[in-house]
Protein backbone atom coordinates (compact mmCIF):
# COMPACT_ATOMS: atom_id res chain seq x y z
CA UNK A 1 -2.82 10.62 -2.06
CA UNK A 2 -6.55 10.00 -2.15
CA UNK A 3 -8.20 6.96 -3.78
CA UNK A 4 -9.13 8.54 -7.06
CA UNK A 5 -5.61 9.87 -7.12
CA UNK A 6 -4.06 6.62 -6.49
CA UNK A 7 -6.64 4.71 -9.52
CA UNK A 8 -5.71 7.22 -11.87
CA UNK A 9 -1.99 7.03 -11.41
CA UNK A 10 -2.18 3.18 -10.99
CA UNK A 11 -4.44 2.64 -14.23
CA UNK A 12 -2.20 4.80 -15.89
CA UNK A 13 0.86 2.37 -15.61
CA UNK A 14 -0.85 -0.61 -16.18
CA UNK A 15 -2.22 0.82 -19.17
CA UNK A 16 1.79 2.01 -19.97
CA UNK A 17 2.33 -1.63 -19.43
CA UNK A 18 -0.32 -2.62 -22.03
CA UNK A 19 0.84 -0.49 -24.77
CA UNK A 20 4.93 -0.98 -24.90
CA UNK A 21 4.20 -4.83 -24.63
CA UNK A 22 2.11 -3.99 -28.35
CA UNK A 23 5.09 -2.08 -29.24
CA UNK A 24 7.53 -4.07 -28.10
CA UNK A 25 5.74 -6.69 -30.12
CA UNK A 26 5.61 -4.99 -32.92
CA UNK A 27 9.14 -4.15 -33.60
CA UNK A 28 10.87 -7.32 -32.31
CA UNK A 29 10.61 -11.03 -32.16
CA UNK A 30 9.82 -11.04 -28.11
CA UNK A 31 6.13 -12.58 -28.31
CA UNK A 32 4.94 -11.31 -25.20
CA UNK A 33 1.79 -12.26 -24.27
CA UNK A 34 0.11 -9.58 -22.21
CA UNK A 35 -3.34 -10.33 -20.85
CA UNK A 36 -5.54 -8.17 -18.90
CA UNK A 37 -8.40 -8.69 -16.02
CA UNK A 38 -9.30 -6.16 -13.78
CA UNK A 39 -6.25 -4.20 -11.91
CA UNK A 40 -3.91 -7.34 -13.29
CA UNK A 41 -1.76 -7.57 -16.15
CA UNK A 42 -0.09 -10.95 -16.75
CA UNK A 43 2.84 -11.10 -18.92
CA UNK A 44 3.80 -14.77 -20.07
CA UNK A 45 6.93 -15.05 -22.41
CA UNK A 46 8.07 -17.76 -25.25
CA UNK A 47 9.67 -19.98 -22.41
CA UNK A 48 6.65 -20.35 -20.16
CA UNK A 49 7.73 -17.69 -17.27
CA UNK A 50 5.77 -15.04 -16.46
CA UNK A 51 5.36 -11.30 -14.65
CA UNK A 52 2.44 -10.35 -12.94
CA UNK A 53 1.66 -6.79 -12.13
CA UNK A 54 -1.11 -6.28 -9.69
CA UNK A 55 -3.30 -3.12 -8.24
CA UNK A 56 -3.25 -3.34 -4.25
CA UNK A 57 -5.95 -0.92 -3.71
CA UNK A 58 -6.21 -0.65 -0.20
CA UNK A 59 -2.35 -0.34 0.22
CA UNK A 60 -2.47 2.11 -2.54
CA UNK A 61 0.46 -0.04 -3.82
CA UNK A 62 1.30 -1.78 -7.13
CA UNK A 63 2.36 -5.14 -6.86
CA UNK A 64 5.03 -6.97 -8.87
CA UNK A 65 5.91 -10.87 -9.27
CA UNK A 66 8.49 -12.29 -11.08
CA UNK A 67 11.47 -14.89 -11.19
CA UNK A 68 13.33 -12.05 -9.65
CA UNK A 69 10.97 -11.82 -6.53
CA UNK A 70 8.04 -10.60 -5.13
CA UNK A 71 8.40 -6.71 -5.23
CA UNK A 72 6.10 -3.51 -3.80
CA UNK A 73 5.72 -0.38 -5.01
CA UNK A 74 4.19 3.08 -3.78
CA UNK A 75 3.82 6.27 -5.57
CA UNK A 76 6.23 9.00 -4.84
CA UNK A 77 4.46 11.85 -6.55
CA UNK A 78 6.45 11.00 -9.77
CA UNK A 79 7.45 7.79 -9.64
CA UNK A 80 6.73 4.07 -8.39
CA UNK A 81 9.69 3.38 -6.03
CA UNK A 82 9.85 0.18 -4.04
CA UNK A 83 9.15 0.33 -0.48
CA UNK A 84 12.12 -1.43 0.44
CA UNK A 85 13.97 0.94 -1.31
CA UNK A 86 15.37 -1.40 -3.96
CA UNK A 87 14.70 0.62 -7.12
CA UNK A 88 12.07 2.18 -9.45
CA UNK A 89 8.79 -0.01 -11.45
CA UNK A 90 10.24 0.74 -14.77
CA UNK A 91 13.61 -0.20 -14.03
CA UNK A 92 12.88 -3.28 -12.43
CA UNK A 93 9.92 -4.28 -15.30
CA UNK A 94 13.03 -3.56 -18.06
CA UNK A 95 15.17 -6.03 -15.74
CA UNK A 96 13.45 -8.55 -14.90
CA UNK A 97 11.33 -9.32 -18.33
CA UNK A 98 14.71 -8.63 -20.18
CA UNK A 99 16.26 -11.12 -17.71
CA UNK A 100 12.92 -13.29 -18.31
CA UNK A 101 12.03 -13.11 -22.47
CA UNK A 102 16.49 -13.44 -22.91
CA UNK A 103 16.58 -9.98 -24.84
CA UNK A 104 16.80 -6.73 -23.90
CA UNK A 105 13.52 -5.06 -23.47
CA UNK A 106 12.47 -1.04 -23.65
CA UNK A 107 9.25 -0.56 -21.81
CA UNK A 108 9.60 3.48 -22.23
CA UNK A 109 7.25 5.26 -24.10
C-alpha cells in the first residue's frame, strides 16, 4: 500500500469514527465526547474512561488504546485486522466502548 493509499484509507475511518459517535449521540443517552487533533480521535465517556484511536504513519498502522488494551491494526485491503490476529477495528471499537460507556454501542454506518 503506498502512503497516499494508506492516508486515505486511515482518514477515512477516523472520520467513520467521527460521524457514528454524532449519531450515536443523537439517538441515545451515551454522551460521548469525541474530540479531534490531527490523526487522533479521543473518545472520553460519562464515567471518565476513555479510547484513543491514533494514525501510526510510518507503520502504516492504526493504533487503538483502551481499558481493554493497547491494540494494532493494519489494513488488509478491506478491512483493519489486528496484527496479532485478535480481531477486526470495528469489532473491537463496538466492544470495548460498549464495555466502556455500559451500553451497547453500534459504530456501523
Amino acid at each position: 500500500m503506498t502512503d497516499i493509499e494508506y492516508l486515505d484509507q486511515a482518514e477515512a475511518l477516523l472520520r467513520r469514527i467521527e460521524l457514528a459517535c454524532d449519531r450515536i449521540n443523537d439517538t441515545s443517552d451515551a454522551d460521548i465526547d469525541n474530540q479531534r487533533v490531527g490523526g487522533m480521535i479521543t473518545l472520553t465517556f460519562p464515567n471518565g474512561s476513555q479510547i484513543i484511536v491514533n494514525l501510526q504513519k510510518p507503520l502504516q498502522e492504526i493504533w487503538m488504546a483502551a481499558r481493554a488494551g493497547g491494540f494494532h491494526y493494519r489494513y488488509d485491503g478491506g478491512r483493519w485486522m489486528d496484527t496479532k490476529d485478535q480481531g477486526e477495528f470495528w469489532d473491537h471499537l463496538r466492544r470495548f466502548a460498549s464495555e466502556q460507556a455500559g451500553m451497547t454501542l453500534d459504530f456501523s454506518s
